[in-house]
PDB file of N, CA and C in Angstrom:
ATOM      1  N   UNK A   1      -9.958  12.217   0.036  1.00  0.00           N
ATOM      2  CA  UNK A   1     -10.284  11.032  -0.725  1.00  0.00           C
ATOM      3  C   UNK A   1     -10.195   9.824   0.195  1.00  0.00           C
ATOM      4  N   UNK A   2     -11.000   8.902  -0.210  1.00  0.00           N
ATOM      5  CA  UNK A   2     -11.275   7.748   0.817  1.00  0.00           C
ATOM      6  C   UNK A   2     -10.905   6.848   0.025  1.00  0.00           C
ATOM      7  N   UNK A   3      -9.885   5.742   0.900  1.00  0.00           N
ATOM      8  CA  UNK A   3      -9.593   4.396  -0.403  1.00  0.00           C
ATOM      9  C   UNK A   3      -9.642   3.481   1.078  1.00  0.00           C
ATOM     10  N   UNK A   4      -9.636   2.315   0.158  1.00  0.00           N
ATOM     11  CA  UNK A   4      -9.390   1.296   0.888  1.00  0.00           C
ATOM     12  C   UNK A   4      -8.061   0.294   0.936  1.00  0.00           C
ATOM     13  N   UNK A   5      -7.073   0.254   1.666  1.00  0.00           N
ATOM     14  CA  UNK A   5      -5.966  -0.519   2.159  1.00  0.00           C
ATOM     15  C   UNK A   5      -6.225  -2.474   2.090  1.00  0.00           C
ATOM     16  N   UNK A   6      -5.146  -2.744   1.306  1.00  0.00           N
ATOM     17  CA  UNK A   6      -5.175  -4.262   2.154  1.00  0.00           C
ATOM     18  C   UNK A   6      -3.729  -4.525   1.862  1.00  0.00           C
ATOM     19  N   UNK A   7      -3.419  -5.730   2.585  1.00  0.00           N
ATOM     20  CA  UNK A   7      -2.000  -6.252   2.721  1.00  0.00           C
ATOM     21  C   UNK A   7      -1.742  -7.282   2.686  1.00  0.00           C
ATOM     22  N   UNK A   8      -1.102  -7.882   1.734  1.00  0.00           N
ATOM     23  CA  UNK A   8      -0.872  -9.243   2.163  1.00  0.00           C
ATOM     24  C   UNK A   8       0.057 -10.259   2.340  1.00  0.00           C
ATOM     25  N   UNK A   9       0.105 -11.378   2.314  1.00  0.00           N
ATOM     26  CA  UNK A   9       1.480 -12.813   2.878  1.00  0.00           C
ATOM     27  C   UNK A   9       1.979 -11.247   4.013  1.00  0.00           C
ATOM     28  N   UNK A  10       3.523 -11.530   3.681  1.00  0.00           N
ATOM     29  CA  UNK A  10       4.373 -10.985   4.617  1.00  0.00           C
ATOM     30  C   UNK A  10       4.207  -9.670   5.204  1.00  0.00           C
ATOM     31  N   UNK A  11       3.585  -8.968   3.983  1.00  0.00           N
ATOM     32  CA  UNK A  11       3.548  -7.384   4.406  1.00  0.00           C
ATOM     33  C   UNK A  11       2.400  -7.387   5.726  1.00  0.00           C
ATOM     34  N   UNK A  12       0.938  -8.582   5.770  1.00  0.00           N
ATOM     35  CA  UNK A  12       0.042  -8.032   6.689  1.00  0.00           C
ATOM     36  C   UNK A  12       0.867  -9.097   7.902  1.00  0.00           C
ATOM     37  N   UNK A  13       1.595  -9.853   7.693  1.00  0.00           N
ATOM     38  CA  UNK A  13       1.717 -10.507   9.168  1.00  0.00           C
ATOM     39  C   UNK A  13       2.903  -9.104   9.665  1.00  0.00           C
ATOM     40  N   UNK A  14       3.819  -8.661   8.907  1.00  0.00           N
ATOM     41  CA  UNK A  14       4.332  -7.471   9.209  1.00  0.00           C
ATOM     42  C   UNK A  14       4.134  -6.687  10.060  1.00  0.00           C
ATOM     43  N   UNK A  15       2.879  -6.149   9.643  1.00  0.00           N
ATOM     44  CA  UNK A  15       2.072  -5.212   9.908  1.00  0.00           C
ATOM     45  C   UNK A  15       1.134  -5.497  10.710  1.00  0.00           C
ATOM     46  N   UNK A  16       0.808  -6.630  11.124  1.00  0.00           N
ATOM     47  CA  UNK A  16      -0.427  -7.204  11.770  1.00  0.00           C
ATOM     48  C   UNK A  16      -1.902  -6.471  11.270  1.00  0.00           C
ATOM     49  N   UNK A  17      -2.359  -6.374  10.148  1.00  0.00           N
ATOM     50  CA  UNK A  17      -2.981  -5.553   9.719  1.00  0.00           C
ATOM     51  C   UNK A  17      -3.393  -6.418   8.538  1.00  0.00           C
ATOM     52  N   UNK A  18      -4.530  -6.570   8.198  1.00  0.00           N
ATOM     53  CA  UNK A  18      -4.923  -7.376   6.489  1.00  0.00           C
ATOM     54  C   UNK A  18      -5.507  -6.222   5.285  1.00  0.00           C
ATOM     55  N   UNK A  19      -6.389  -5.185   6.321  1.00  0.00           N
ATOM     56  CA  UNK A  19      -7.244  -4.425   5.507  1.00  0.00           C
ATOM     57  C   UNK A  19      -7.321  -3.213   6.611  1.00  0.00           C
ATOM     58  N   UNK A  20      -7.865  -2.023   5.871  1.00  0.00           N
ATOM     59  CA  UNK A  20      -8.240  -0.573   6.639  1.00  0.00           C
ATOM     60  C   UNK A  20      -9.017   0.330   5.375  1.00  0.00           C
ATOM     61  N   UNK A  21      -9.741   1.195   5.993  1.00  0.00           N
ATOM     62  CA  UNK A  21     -10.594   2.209   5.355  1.00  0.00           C
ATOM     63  C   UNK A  21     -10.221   3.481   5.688  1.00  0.00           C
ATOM     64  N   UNK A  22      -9.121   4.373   4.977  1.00  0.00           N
ATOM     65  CA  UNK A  22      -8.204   5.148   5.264  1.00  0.00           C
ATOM     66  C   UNK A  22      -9.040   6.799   4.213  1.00  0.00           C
ATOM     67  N   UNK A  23      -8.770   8.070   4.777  1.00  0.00           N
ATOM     68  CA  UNK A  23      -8.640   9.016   4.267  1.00  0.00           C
ATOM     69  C   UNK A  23      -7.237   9.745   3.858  1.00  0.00           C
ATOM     70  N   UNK A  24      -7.226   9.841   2.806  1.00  0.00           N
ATOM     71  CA  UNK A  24      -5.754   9.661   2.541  1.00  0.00           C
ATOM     72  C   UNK A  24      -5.917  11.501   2.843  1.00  0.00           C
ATOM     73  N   UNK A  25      -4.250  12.310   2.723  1.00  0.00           N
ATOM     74  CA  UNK A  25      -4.376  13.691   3.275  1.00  0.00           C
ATOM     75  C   UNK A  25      -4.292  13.936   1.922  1.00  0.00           C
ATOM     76  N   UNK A  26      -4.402  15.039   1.629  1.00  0.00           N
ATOM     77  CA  UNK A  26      -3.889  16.288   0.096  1.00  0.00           C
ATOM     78  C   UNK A  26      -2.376  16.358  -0.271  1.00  0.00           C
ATOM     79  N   UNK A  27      -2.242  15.641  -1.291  1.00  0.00           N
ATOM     80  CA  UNK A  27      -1.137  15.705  -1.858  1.00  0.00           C
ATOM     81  C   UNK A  27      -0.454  14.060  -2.056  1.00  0.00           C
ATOM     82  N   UNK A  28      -1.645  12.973  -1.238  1.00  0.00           N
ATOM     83  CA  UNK A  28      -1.224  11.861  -1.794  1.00  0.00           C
ATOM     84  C   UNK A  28      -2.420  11.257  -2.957  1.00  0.00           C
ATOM     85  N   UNK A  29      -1.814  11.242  -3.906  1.00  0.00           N
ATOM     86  CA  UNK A  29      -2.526  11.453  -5.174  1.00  0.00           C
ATOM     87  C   UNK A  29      -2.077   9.748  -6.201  1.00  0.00           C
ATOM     88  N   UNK A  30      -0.912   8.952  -5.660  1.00  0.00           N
ATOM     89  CA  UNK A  30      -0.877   8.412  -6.286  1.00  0.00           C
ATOM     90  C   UNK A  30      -0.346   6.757  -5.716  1.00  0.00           C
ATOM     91  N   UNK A  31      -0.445   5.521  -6.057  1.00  0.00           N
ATOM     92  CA  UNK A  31      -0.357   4.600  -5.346  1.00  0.00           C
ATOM     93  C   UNK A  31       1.372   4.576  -4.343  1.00  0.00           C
ATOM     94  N   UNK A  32       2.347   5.473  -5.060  1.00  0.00           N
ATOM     95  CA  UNK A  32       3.482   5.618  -4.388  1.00  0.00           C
ATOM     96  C   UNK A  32       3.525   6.533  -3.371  1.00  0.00           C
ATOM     97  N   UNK A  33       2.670   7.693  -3.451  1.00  0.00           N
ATOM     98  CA  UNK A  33       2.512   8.790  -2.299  1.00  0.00           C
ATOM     99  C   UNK A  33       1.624   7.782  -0.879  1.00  0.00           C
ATOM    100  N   UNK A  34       1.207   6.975  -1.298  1.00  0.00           N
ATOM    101  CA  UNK A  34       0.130   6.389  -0.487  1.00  0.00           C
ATOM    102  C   UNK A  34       1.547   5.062   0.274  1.00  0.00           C
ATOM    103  N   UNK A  35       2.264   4.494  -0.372  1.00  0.00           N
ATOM    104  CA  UNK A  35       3.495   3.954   0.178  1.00  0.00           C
ATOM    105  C   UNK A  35       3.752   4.589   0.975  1.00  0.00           C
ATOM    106  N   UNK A  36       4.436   5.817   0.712  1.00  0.00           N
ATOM    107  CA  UNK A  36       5.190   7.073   1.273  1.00  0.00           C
ATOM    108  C   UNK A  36       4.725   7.421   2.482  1.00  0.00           C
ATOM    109  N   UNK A  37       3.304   7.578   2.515  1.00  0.00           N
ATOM    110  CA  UNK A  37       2.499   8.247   3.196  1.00  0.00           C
ATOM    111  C   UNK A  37       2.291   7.378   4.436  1.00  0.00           C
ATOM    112  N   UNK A  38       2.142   5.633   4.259  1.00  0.00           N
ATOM    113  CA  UNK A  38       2.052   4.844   4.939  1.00  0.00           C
ATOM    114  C   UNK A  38       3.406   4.336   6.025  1.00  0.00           C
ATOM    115  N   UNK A  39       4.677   4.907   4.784  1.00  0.00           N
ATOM    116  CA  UNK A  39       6.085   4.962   5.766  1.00  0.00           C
ATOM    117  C   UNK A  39       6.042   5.971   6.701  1.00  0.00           C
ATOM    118  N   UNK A  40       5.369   6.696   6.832  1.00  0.00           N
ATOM    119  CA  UNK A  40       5.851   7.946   7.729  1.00  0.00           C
ATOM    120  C   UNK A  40       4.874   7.491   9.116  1.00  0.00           C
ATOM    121  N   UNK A  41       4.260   6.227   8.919  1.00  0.00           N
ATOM    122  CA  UNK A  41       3.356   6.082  10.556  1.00  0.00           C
ATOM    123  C   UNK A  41       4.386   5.631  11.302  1.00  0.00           C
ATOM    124  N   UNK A  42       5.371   4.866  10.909  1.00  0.00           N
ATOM    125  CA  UNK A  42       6.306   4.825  12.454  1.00  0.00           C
ATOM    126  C   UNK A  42       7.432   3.516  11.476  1.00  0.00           C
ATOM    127  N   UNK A  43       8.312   2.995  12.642  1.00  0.00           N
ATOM    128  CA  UNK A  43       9.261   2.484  12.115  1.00  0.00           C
ATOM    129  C   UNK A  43       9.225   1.136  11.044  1.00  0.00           C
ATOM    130  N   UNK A  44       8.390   0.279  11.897  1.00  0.00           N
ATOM    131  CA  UNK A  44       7.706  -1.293  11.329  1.00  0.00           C
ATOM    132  C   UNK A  44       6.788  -1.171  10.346  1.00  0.00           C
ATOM    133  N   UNK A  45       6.239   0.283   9.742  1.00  0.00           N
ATOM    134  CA  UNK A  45       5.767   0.735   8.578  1.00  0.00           C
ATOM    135  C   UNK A  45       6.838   1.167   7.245  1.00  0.00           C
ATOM    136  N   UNK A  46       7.907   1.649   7.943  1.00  0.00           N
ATOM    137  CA  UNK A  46       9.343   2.363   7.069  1.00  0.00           C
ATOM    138  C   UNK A  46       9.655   1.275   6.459  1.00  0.00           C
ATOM    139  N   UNK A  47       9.567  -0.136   8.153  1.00  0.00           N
ATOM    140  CA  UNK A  47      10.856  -1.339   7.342  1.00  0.00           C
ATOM    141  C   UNK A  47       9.782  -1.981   6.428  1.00  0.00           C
ATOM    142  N   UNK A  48       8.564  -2.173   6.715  1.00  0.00           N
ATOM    143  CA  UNK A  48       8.015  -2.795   5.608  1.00  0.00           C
ATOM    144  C   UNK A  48       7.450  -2.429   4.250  1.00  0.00           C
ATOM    145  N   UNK A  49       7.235  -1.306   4.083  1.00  0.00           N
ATOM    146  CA  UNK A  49       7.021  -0.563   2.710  1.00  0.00           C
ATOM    147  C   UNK A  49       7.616  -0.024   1.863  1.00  0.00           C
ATOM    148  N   UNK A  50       8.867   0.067   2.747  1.00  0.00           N
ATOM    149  CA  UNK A  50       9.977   1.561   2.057  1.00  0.00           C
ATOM    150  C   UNK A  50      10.847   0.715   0.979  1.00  0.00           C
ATOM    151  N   UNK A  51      10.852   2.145   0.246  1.00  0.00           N
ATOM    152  CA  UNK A  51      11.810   1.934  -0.863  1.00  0.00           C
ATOM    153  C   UNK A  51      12.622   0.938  -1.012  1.00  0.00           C
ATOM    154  N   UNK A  52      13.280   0.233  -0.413  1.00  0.00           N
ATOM    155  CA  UNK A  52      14.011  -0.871  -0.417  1.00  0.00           C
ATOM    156  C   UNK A  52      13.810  -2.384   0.012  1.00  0.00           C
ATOM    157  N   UNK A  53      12.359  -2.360   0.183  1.00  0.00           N
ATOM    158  CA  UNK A  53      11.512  -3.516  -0.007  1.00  0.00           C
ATOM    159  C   UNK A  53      11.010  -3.824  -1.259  1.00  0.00           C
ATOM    160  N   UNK A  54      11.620  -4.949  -2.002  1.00  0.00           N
ATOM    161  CA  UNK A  54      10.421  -5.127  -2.981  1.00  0.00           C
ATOM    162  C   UNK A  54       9.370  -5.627  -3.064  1.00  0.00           C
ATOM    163  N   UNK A  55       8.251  -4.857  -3.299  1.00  0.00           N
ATOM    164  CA  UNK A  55       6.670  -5.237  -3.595  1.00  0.00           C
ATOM    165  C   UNK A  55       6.002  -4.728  -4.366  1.00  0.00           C
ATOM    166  N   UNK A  56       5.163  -5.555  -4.570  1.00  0.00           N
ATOM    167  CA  UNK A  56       3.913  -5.534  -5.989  1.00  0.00           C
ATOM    168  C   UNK A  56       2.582  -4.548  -5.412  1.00  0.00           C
ATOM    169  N   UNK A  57       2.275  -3.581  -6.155  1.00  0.00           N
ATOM    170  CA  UNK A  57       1.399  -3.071  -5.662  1.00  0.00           C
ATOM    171  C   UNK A  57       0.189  -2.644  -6.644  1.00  0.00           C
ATOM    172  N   UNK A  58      -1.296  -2.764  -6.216  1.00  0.00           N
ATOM    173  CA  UNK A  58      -1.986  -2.766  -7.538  1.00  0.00           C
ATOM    174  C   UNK A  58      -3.233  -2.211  -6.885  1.00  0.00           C
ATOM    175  N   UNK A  59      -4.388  -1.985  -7.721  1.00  0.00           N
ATOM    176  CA  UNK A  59      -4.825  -0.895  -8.038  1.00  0.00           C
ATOM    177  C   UNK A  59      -6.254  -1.443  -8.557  1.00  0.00           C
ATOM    178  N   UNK A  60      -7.280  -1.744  -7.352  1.00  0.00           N
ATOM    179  CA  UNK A  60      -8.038  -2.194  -8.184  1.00  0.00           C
ATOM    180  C   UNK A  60      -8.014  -3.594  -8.932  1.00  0.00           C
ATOM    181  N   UNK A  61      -7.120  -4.220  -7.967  1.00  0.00           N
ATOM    182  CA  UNK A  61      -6.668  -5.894  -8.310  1.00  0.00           C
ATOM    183  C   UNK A  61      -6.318  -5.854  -9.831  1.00  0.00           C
ATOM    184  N   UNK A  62      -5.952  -4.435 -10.341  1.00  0.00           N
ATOM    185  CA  UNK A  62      -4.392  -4.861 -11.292  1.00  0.00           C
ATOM    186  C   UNK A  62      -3.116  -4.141 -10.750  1.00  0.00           C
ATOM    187  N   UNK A  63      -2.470  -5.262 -11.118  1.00  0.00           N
ATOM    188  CA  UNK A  63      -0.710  -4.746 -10.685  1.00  0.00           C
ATOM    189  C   UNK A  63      -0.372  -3.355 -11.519  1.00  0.00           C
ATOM    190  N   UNK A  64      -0.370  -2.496 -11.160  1.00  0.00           N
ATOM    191  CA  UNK A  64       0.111  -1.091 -11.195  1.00  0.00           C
ATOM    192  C   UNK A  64       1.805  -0.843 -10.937  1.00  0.00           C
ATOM    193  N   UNK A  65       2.332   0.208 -11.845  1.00  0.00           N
ATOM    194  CA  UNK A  65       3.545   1.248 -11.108  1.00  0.00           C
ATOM    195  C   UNK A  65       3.293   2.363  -9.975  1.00  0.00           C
ATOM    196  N   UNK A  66       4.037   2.497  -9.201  1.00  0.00           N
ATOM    197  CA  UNK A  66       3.963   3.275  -8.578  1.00  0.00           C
ATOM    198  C   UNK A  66       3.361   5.026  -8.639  1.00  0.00           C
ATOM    199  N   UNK A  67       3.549   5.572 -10.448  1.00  0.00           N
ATOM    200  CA  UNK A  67       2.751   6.425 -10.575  1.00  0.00           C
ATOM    201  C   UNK A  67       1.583   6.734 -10.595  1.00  0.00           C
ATOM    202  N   UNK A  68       0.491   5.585 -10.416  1.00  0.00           N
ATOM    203  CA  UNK A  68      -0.817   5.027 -11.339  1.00  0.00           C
ATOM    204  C   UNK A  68      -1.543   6.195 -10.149  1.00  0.00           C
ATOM    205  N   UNK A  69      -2.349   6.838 -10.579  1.00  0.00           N
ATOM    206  CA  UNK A  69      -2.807   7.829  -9.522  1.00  0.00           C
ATOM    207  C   UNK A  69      -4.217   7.261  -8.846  1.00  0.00           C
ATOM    208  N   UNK A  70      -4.629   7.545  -7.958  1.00  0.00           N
ATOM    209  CA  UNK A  70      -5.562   7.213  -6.995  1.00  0.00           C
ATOM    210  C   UNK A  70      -7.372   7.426  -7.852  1.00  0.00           C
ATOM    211  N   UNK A  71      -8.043   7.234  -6.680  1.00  0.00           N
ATOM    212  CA  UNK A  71      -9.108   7.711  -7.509  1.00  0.00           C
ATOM    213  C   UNK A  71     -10.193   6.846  -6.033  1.00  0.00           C
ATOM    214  N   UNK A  72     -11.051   8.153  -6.273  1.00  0.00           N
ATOM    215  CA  UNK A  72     -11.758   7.865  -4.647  1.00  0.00           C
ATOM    216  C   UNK A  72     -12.636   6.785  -4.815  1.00  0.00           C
ATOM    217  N   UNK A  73     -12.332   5.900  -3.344  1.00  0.00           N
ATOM    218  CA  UNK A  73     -13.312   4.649  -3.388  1.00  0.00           C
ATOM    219  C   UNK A  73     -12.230   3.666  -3.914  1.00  0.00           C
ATOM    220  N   UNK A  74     -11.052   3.989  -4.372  1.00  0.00           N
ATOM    221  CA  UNK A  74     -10.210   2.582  -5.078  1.00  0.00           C
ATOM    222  C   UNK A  74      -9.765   1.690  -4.216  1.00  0.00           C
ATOM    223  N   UNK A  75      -9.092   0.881  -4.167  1.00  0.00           N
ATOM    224  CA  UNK A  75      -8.623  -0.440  -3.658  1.00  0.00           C
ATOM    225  C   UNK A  75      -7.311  -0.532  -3.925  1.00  0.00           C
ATOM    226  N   UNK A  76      -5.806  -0.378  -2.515  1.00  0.00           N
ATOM    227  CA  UNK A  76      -4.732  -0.235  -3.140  1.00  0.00           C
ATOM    228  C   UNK A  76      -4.143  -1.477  -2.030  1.00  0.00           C
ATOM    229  N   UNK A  77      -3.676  -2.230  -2.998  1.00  0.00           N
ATOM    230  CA  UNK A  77      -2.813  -3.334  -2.049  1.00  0.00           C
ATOM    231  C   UNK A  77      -1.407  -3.806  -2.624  1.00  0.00           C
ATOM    232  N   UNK A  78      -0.997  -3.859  -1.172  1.00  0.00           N
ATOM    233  CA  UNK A  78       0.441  -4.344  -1.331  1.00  0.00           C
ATOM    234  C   UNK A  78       1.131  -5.572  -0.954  1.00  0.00           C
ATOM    235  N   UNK A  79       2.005  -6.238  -1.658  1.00  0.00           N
ATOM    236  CA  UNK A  79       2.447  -7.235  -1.523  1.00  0.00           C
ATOM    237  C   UNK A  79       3.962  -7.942  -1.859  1.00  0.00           C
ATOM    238  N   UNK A  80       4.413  -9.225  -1.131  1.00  0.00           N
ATOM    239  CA  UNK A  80       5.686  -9.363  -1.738  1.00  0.00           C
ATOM    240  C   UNK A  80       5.246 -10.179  -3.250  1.00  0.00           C
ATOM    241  N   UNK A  81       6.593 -10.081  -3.786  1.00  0.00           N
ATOM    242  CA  UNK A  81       6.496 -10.112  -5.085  1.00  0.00           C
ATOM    243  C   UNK A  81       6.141 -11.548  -5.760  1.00  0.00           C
ATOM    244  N   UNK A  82       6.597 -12.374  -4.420  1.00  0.00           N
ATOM    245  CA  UNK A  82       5.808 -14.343  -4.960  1.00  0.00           C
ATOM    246  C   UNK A  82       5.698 -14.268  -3.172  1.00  0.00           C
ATOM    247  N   UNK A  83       3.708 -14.496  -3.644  1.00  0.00           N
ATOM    248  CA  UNK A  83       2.945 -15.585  -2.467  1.00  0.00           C
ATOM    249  C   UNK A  83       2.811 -16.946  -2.721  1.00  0.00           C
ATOM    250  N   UNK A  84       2.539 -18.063  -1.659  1.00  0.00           N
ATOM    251  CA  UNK A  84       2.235 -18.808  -2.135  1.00  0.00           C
ATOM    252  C   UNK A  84       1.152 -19.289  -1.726  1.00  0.00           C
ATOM    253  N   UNK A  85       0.200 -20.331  -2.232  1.00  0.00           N
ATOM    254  CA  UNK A  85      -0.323 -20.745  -1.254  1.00  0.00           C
ATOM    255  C   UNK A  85      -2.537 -20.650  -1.569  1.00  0.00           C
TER     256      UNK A  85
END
């Protein structure tokens, strides 16, 4: 399945990264596996996504839970919880 990534305020200066066009692998099925999936590229991915960061993450530019499942071609972005600006 093919989705599209974006990031934003803190998470893309983080990440140095705004947007990507990603194939996700088998078995990430849902906007939290796709977190998950994104922690496991290396450390400055762990500190910025992982579980103990809070961020807003949505789905098709609505704010979603973490179960909300994928769906090919979607749009999954993450963010801290107040931007401003």
């Amino acid at each position: 399945m093919q989705i599209d990534l974006r990031f934003f305020a803190s998470v893309r200066e983080a990440l140095n990264v705004a947007e990507e066009h990603v194939e996700v692998p088998n078995g990430v099925a849902t906007v939290g596996d796709v977190r998950q999936w994104l922690c496991a590229r290396g450390p400055v991915w762990a500190e910025t996504l992982g579980e103990q960061r809070l961020l807003r993450m949505a789905l098709n530019h609505t704010m979603v839970p973490a179960s909300t499942r994928l769906t090919d071609g979607c749009e999954v972005a993450f963010f801290p919880p107040v931007t401003g600006g």
